[in-house]
Protein backbone atom coordinates (compact mmCIF):
# COMPACT_ATOMS: atom_id res chain seq x y z
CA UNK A 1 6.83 131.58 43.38
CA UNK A 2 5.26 128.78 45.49
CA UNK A 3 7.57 127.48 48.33
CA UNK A 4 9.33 124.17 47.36
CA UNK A 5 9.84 121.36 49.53
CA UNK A 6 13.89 120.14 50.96
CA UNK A 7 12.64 116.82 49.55
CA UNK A 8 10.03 115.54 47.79
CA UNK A 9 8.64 113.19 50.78
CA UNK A 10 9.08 116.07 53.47
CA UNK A 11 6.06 117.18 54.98
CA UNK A 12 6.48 121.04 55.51
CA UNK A 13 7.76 123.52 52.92
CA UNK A 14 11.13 125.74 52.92
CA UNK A 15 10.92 128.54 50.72
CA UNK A 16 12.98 129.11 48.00
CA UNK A 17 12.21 132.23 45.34
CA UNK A 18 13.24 133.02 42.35
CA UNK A 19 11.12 136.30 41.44
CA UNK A 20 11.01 137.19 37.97
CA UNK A 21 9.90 140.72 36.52
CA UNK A 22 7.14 139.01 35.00
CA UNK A 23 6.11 137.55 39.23
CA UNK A 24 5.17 141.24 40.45
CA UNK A 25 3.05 142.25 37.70
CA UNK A 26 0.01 143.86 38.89
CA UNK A 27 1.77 143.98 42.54
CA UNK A 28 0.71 147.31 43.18
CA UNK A 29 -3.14 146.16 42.58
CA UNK A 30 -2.83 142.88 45.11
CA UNK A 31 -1.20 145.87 47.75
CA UNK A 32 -4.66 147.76 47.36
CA UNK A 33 -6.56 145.03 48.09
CA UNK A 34 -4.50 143.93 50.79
CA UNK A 35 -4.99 147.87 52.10
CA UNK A 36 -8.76 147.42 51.65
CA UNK A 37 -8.85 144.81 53.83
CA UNK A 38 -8.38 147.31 56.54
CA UNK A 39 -10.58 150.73 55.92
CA UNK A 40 -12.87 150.15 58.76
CA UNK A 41 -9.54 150.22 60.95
CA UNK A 42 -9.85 154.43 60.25
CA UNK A 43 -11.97 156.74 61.14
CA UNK A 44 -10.74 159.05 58.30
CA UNK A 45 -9.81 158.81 54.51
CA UNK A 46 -6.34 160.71 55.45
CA UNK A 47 -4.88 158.61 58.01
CA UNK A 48 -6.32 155.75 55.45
CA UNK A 49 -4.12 156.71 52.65
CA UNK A 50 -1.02 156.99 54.47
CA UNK A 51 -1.25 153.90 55.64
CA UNK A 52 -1.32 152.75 52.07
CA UNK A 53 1.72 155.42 51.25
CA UNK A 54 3.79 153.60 54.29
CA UNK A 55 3.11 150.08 52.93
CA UNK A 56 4.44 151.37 49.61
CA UNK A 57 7.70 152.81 51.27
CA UNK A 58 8.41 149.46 53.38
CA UNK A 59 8.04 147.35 49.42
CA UNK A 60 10.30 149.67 47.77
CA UNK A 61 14.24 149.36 47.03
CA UNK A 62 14.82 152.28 49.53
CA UNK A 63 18.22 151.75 52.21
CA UNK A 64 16.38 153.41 55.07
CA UNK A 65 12.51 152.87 55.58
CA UNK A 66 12.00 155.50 57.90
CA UNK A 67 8.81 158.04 57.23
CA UNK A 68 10.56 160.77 55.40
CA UNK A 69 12.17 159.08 52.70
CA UNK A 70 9.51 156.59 52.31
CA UNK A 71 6.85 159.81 51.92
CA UNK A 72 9.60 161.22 49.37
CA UNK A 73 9.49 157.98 47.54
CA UNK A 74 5.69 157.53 46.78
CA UNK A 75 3.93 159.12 44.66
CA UNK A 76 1.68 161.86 46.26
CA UNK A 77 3.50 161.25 49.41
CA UNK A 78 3.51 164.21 52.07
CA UNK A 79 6.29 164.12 55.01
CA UNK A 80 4.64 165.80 57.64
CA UNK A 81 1.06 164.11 57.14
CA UNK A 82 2.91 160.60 57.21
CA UNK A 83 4.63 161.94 60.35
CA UNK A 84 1.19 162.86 62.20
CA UNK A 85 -0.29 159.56 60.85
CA UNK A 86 2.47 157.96 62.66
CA UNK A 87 2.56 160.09 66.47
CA UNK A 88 -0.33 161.50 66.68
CA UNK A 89 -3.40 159.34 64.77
CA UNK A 90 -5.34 156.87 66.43
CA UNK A 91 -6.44 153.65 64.73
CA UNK A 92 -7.68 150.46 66.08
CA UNK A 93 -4.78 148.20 66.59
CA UNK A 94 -6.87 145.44 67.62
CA UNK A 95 -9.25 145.51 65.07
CA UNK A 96 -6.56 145.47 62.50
CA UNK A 97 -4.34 142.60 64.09
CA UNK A 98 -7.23 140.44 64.01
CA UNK A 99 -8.30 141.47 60.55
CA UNK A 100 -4.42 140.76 60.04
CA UNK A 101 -5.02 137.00 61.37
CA UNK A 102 -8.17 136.53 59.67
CA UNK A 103 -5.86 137.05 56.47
CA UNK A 104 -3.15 134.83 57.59
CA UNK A 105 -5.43 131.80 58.59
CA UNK A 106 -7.43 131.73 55.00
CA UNK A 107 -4.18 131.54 53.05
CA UNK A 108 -2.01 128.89 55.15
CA UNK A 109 -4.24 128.24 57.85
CA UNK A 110 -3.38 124.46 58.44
CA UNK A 111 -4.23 122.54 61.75
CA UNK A 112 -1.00 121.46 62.33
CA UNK A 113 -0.08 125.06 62.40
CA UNK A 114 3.17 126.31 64.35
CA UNK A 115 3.45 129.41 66.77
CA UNK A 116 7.43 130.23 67.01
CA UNK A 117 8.11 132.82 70.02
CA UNK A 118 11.51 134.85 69.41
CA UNK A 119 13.08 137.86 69.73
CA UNK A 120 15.21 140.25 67.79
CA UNK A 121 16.73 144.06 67.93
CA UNK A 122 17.33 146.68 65.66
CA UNK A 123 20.09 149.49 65.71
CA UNK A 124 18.51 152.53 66.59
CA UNK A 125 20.50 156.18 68.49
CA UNK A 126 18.53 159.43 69.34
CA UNK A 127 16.66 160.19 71.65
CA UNK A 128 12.77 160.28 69.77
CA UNK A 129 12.31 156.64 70.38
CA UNK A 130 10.71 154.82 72.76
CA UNK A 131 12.55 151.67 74.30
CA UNK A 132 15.89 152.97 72.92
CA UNK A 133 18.92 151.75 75.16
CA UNK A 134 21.92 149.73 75.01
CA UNK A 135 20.87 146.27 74.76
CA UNK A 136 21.73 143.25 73.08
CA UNK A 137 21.17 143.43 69.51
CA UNK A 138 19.95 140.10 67.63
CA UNK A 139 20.70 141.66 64.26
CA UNK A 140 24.34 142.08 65.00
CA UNK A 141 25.16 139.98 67.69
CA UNK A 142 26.41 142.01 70.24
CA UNK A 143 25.36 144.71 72.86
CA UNK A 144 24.46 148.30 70.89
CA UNK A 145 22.35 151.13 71.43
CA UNK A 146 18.74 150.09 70.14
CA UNK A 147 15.09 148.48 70.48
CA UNK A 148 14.23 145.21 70.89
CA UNK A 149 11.19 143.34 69.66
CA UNK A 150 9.11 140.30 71.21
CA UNK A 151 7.78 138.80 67.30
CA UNK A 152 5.34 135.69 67.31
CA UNK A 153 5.64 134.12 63.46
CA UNK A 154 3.10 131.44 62.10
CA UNK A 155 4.29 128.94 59.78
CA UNK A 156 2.31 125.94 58.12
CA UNK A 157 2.64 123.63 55.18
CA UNK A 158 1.89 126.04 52.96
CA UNK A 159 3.77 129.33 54.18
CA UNK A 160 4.77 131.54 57.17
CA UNK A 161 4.36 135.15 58.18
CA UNK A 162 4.42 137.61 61.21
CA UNK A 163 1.87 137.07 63.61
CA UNK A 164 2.57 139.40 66.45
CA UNK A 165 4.77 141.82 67.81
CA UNK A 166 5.70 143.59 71.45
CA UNK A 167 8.06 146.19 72.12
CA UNK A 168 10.49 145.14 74.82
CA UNK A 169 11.06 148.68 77.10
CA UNK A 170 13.81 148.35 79.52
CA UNK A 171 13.08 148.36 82.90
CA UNK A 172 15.59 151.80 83.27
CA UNK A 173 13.13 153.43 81.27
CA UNK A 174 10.59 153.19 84.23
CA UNK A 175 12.80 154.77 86.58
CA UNK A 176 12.59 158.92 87.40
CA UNK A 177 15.37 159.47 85.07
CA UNK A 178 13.21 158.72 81.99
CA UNK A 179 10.17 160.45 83.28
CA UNK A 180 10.04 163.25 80.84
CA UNK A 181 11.53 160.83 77.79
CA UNK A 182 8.34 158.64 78.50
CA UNK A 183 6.10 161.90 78.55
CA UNK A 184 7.96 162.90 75.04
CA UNK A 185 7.44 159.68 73.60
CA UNK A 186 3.76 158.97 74.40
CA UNK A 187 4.25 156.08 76.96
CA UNK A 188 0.99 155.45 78.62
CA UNK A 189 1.29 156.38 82.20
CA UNK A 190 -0.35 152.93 83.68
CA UNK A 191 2.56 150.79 81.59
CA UNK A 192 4.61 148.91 83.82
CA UNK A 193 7.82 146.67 82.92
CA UNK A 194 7.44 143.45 81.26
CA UNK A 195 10.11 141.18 80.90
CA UNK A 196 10.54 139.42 77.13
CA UNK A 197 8.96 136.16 78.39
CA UNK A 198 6.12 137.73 79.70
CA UNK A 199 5.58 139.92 76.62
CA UNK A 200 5.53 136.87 74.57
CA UNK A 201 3.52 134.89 77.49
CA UNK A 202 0.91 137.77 76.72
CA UNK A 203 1.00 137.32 72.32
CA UNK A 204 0.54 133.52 72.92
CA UNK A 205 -2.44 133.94 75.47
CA UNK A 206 -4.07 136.47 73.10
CA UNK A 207 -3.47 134.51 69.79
CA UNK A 208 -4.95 131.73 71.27
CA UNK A 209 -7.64 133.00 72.89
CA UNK A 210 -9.01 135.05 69.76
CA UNK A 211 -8.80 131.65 67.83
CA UNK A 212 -8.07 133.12 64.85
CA UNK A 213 -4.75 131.45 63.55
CA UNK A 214 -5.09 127.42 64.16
CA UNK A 215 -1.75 125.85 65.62
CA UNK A 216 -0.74 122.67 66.97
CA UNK A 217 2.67 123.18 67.89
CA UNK A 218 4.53 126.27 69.57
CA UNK A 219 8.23 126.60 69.45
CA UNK A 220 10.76 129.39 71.52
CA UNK A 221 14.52 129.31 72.29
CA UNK A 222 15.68 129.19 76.32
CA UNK A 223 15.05 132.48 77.42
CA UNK A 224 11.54 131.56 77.04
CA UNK A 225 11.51 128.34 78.01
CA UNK A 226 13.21 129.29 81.86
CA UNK A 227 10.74 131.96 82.22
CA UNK A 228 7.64 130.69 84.71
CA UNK A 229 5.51 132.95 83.33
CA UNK A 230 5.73 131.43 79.84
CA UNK A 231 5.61 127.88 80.61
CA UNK A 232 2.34 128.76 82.61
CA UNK A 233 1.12 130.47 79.55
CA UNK A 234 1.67 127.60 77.19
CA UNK A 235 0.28 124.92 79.44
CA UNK A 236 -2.81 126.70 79.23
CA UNK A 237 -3.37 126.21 75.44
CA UNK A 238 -4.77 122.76 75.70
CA UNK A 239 -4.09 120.00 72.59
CA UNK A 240 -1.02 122.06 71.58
CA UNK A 241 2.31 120.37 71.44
CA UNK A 242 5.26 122.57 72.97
CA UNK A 243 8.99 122.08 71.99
CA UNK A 244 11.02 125.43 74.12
CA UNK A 245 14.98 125.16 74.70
CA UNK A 246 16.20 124.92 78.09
CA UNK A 247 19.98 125.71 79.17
CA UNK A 248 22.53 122.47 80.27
CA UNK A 249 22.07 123.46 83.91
CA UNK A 250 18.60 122.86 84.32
CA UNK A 251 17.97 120.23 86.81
CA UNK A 252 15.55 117.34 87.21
CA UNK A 253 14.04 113.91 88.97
CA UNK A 254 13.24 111.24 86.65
CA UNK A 255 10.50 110.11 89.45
CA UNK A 256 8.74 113.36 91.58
CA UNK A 257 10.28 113.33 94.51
CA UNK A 258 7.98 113.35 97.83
CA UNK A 259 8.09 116.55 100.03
CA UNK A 260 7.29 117.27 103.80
CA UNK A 261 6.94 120.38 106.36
CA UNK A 262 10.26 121.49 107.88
CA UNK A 263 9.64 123.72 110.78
CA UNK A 264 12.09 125.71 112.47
CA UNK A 265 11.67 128.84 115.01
CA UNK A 266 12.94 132.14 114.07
CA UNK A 267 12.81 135.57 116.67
CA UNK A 268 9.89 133.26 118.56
CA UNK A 269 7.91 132.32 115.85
CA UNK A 270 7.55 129.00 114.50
CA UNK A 271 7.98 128.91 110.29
CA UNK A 272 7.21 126.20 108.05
CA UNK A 273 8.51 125.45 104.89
CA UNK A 274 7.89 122.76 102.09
CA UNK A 275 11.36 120.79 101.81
CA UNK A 276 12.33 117.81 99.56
CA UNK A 277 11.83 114.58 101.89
CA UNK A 278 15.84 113.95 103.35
CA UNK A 279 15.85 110.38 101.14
CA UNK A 280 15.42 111.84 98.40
CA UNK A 281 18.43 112.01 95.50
CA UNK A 282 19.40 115.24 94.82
CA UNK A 283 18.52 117.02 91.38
CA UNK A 284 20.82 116.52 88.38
CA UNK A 285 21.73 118.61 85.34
CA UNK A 286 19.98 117.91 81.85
CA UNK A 287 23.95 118.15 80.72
CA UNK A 288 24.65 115.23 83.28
CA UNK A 289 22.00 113.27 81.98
CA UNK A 290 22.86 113.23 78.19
CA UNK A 291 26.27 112.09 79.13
CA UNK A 292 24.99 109.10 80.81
CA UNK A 293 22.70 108.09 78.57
CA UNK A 294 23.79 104.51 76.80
CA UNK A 295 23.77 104.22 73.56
CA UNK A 296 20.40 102.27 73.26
CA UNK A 297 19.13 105.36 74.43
CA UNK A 298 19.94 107.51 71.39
CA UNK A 299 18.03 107.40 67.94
CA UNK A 300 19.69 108.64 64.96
CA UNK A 301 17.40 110.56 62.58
CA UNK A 302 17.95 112.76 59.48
CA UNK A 303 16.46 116.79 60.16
CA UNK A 304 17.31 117.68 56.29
CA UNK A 305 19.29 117.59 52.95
CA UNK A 306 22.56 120.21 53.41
CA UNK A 307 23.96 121.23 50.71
CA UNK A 308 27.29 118.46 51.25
CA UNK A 309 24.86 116.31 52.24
CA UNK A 310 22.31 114.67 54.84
CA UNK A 311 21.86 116.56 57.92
CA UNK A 312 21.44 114.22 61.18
CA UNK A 313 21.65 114.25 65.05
CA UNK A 314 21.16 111.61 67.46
CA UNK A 315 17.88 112.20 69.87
CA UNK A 316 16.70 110.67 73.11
CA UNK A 317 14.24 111.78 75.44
CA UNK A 318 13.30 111.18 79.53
CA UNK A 319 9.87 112.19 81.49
CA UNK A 320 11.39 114.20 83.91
CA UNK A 321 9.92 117.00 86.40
CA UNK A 322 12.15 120.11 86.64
CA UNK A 323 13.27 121.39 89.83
CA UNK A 324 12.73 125.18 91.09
CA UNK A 325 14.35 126.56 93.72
CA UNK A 326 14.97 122.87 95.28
CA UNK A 327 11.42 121.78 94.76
CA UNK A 328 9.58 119.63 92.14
CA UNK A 329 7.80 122.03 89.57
CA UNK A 330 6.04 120.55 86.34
CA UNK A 331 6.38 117.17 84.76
CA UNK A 332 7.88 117.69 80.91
CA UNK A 333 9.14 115.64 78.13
CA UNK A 334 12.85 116.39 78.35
CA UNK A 335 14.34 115.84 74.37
CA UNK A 336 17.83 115.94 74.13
CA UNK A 337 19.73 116.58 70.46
CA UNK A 338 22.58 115.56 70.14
CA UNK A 339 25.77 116.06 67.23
CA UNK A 340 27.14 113.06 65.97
CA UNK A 341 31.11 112.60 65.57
CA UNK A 342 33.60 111.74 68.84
CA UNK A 343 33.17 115.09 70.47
CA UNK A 344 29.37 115.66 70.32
CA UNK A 345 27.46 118.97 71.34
CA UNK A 346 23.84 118.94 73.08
CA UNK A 347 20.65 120.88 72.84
CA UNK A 348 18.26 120.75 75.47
CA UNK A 349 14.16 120.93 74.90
CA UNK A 350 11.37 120.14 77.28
CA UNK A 351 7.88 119.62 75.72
CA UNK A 352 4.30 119.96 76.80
CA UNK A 353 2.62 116.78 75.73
CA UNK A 354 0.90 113.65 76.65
CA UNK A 355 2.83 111.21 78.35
CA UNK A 356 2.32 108.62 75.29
CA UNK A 357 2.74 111.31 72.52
CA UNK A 358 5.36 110.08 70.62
CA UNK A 359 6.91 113.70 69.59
CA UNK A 360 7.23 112.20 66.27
CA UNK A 361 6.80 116.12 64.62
CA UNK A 362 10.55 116.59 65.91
CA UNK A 363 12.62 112.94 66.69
CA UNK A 364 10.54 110.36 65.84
């Protein structure tokens, strides 16, 4: 059941199972240990067992893993006890997410670890859940009525696995129309709206602060990677590598460009504002710049073995600084990937490393 590798000279691990009958022997015994891990997270032996009773119910073959057929499934399972351990016990979340990491970091642990930020959302109608709205759904691609999830996943040369989780609540639900929904559904009166990026800015402080799970890379698609908040958050996680998407329209100097003081008067008063010195060349778009590119620029590399084949891409890459709101922000690694064939599509990363780091983890 071990993961196998794409190729035999590839340095991380894709999984590929084939579980047997025979593979989840004693299963149920490894689950109790697992559980045990965790009985100083209760106060009580009650709330204790149905804990174990809702781990059952998310293994088993059952369609829909919410609490009542899950308590119907296992044996000695009770509906409205699993219901009260759910709403209305109390246990300590932190103490068992870092009991959770502990777990994580003894069986793939690897210093050249990777933290992947992402998102995804799950169908869900009623009225009894929190966060519910019509949103964009991950799972299906499209906008539907549902919740929506900020995950953090771990993954290493020898395995991956859920590291972290926020609920996303839309901001609507902070308005006076939701007032009494929030009451129903146990929203703590001193939560305020978060956006995605900050949820996950908030996972990737905490993570690395508690030092728990060892990474050297951290990965997270462009909704993350044009979020402020975010890209402060990762910069603070010295000696890790970042690799975060960035739409075509981002634009950039290849050198910083020097500022001055503009003043102006306005009702009387004299204002001053921080303006891009006149001389300097306007920004460009990361799409304009992989377009110009020669071809000495571009290296060709293979990412995997497809099933028809070799998969490869052409990459190049540019120090750049990003502007923000016509102004030089940080100075990145831009890393542009690029299809090969006469009509070629682009992908657009900016990294968080040393100026001589060779990226070779991802092009080189």
């Amino acid at each position: 059941m071990l993961p196998e590798s794409r190729t035999p000279d590839e340095g991380f691990a894709l999984p590929r199972f084939e579980i047997t009958p025979r593979d989840v022997e004693g299963f149920l015994d490894e689950l109790r240990t697992f559980h045990e891990h965790f009985r100083s997270c209760f106060s009580r032996s009650e709330p204790r067992g149905h804990f174990f009773n809702s781990l059952v119910g998310q293994c088993s073959e059952l369609e829909r893993k919410s609490i009542e057929p899950m308590a119907l499934e296992v044996a000695g399972g009770n509906v409205r006890g699993m219901q009260r351990f759910i709403s209305d016990n109390i246990w300590d979340e932190d103490k068992m997410r870092q009991t959770y990491h502990g777990l994580v970091a003894a069986e793939m642990g690897d210093p050249e670890g990777v933290l992947m930020v992402d998102e995804s959302g799950f169908v869900k109608k009623g009225k009894e859940s929190v966060g519910v709205a019509r949103q964009y759904c991950g799972s299906l691609g499209k906008v539907e009525h549902g919740q929506v999830g900020v995950f953090a996943a771990y993954a290493s040369r020898h395995g991956y696995a859920l590291a972290d989780k926020r609920l996303f609540i839309p901001e609507t639900w902070f308005g006076e129309d939701y007032a009494e929904r929030r009451q129903r559904c146990h929203v703590p009166a001193e939560l305020r709206f978060h956006t995605k990026p900050q949820l996950a800015a908030e996972m990737v402080k905490a993570i690395r602060v508690e030092g728990r799970l060892p990474f050297k890379y951290l990965v997270a698609d462009c909704l993350y990677g044009n979020s402020p908040d975010f890209l402060d958050a990762i910069e603070a996680c010295v000696g890790v590598t970042s690799l975060v998407s960035m739409p075509s329209d981002t634009r950039w100097w290849l050198q910083r460009p020097v500022t001055t003081e503009k003043t102006s008067k306005y009702k009387g008063a004299m204002r001053s504002q921080r303006v891009v010195a006149p001389e300097v060349v306007a920004p460009l778009t990361v799409a304009a710049l992989a377009q110009s590119l020669p071809s000495s620029g571009w290296y060709r590399r293979r990412v995997s073995e497809g099933s028809k084949g070799p998969i490869e891409y052409a990459f190049a890459r540019k120090r750049v600084t990003l502007c923000k709101d016509d102004l030089p922000d940080r100075t990145v690694w831009l890393v542009i990937k690029r299809t090969l064939g006469a009509n070629p599509t682009y992908a657009f990363d900016i990294s968080k490393a040393p100026e001589s780091a060779p990226l070779r983890l991802f092009v080189w």
